[in-house]
N, C-alpha and C. Protein backbone atom coordinates (compact mmCIF):
# COMPACT_ATOMS: atom_id res chain seq x y z
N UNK A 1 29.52 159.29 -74.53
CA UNK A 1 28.42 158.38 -74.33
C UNK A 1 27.53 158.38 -75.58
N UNK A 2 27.28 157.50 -75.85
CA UNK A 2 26.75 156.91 -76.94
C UNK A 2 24.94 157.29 -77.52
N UNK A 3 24.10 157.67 -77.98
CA UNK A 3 22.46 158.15 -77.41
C UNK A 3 21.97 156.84 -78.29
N UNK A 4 23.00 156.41 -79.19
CA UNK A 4 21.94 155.31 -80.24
C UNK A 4 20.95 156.16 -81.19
N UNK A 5 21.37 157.17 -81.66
CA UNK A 5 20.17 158.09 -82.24
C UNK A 5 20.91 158.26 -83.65
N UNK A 6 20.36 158.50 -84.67
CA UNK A 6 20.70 158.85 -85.82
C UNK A 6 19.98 159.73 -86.05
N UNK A 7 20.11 160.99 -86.93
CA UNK A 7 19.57 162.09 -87.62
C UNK A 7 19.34 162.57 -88.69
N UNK A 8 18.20 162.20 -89.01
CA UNK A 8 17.76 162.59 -90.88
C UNK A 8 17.39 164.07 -90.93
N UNK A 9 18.30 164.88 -92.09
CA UNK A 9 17.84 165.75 -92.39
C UNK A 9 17.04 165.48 -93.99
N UNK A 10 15.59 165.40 -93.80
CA UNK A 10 14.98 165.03 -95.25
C UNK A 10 14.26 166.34 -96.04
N UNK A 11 15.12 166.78 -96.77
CA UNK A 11 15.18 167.93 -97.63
C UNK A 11 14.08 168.12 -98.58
N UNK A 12 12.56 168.35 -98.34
CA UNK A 12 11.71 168.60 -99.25
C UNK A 12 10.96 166.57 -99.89
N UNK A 13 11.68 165.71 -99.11
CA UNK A 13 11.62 164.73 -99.46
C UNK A 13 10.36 163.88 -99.02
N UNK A 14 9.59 163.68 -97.92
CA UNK A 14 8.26 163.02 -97.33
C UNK A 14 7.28 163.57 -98.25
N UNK A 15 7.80 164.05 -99.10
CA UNK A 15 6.27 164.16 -99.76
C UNK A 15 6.01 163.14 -101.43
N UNK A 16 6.62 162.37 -101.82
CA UNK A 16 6.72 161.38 -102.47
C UNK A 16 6.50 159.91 -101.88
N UNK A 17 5.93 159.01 -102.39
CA UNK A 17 5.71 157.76 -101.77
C UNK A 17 7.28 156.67 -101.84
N UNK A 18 8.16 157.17 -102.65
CA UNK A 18 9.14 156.94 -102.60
C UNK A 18 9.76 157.31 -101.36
N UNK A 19 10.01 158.55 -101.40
CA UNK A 19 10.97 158.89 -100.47
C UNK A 19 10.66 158.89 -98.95
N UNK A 20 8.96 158.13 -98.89
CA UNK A 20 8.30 158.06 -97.30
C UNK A 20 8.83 156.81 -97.32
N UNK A 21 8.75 155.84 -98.25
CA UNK A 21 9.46 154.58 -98.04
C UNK A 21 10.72 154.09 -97.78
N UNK A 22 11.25 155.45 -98.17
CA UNK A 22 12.86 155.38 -98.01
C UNK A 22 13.66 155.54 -96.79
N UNK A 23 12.31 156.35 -96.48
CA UNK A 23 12.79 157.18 -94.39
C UNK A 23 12.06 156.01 -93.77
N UNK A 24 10.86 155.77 -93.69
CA UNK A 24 10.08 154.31 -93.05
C UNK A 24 11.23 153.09 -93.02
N UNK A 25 11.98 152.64 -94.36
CA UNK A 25 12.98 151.81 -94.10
C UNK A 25 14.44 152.05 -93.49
N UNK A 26 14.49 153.24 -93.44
CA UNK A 26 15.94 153.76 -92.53
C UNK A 26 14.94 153.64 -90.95
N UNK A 27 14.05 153.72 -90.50
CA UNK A 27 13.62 153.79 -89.15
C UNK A 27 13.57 152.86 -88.68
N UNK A 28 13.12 151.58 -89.69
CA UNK A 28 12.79 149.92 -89.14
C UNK A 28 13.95 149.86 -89.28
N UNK A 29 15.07 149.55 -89.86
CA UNK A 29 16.43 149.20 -90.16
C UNK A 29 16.96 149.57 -89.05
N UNK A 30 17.15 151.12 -88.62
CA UNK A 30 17.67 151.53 -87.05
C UNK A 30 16.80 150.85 -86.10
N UNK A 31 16.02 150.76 -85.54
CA UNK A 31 15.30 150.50 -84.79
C UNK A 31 15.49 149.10 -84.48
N UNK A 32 15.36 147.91 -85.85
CA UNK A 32 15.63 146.92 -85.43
C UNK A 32 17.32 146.33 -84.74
N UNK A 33 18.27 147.24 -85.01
CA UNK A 33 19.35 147.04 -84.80
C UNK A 33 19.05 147.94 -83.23
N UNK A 34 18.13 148.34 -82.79
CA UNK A 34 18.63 149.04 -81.71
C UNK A 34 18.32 150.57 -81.24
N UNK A 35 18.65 151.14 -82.50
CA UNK A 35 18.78 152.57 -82.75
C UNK A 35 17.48 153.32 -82.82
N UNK A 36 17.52 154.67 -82.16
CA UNK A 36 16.11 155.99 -82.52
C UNK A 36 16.83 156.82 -83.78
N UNK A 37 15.30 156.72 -84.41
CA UNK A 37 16.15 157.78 -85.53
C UNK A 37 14.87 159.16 -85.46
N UNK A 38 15.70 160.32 -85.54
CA UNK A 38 14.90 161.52 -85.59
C UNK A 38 14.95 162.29 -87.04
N UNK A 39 13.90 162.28 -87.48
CA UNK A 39 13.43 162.51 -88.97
C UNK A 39 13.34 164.37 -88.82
N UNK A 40 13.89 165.09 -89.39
CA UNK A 40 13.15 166.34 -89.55
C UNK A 40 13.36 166.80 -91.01
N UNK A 41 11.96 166.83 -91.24
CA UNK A 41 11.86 167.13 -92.53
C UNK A 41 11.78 168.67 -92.92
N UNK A 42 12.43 169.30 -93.41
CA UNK A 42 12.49 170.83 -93.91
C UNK A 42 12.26 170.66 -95.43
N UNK A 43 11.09 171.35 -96.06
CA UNK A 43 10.77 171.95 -96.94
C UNK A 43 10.91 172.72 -98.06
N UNK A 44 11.65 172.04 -99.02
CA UNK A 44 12.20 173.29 -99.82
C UNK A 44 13.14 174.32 -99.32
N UNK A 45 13.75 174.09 -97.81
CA UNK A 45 14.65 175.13 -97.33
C UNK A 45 15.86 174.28 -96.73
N UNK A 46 17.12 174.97 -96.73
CA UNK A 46 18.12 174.49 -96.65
C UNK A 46 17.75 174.22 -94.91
N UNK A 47 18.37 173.27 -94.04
CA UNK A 47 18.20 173.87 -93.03
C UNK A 47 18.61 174.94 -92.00
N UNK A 48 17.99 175.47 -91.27
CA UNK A 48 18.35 176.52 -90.83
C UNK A 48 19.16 176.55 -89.67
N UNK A 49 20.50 177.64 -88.85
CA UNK A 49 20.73 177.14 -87.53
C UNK A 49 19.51 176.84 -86.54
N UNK A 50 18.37 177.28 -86.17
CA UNK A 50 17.23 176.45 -85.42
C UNK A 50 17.31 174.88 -85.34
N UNK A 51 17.39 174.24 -86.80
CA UNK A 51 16.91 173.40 -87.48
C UNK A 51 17.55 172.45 -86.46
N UNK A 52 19.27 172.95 -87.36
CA UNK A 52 20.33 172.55 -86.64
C UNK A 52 20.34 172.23 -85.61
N UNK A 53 20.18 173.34 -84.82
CA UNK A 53 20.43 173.24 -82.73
C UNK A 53 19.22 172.06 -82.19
N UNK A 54 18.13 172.00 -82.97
CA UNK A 54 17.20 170.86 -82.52
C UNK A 54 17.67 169.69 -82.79
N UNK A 55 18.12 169.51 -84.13
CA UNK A 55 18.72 167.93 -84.28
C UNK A 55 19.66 167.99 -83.35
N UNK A 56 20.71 169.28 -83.52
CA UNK A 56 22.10 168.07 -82.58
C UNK A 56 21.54 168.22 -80.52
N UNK A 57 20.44 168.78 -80.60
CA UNK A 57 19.71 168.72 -78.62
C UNK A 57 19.71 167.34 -78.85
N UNK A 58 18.70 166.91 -79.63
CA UNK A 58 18.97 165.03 -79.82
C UNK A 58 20.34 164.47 -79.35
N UNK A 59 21.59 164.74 -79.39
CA UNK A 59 22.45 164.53 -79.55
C UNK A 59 22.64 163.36 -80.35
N UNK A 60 22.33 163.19 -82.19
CA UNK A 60 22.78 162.20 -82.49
C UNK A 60 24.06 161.99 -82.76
N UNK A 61 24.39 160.31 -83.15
CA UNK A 61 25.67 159.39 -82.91
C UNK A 61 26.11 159.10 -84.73
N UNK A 62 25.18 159.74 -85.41
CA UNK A 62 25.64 159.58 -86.68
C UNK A 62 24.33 159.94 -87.75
């Protein structure tokens, strides 16, 4: 079954006005087609299994 969810792992990245624009347009882009997208942004750190087990509870579809 399908959740319609996509999953950003954004690596040290929301903190540039670039790269907020870059995730803002992946969210309208999903969204308008349909789709939730779940952003988690980690910091200068690889992500961690935690990180992990929270994105895929989302269960995203890609």
């Amino acid at each position: 079954m399908q959740t319609r969810t996509i999953g950003v792992f954004a690596l040290d990245t929301a903190t540039t006005p670039f790269a907020v624009e870059l995730l803002l347009s992946i969210e309208q882009t999903a969204q308008q087609a349909g789709w939730n997208v779940f952003i988690l942004n980690l910091l200068s750190n690889p992500p961690t299994d935690q990180n992990v087990d929270l994105m895929l509870s989302h269960r995203p579809d890609g």
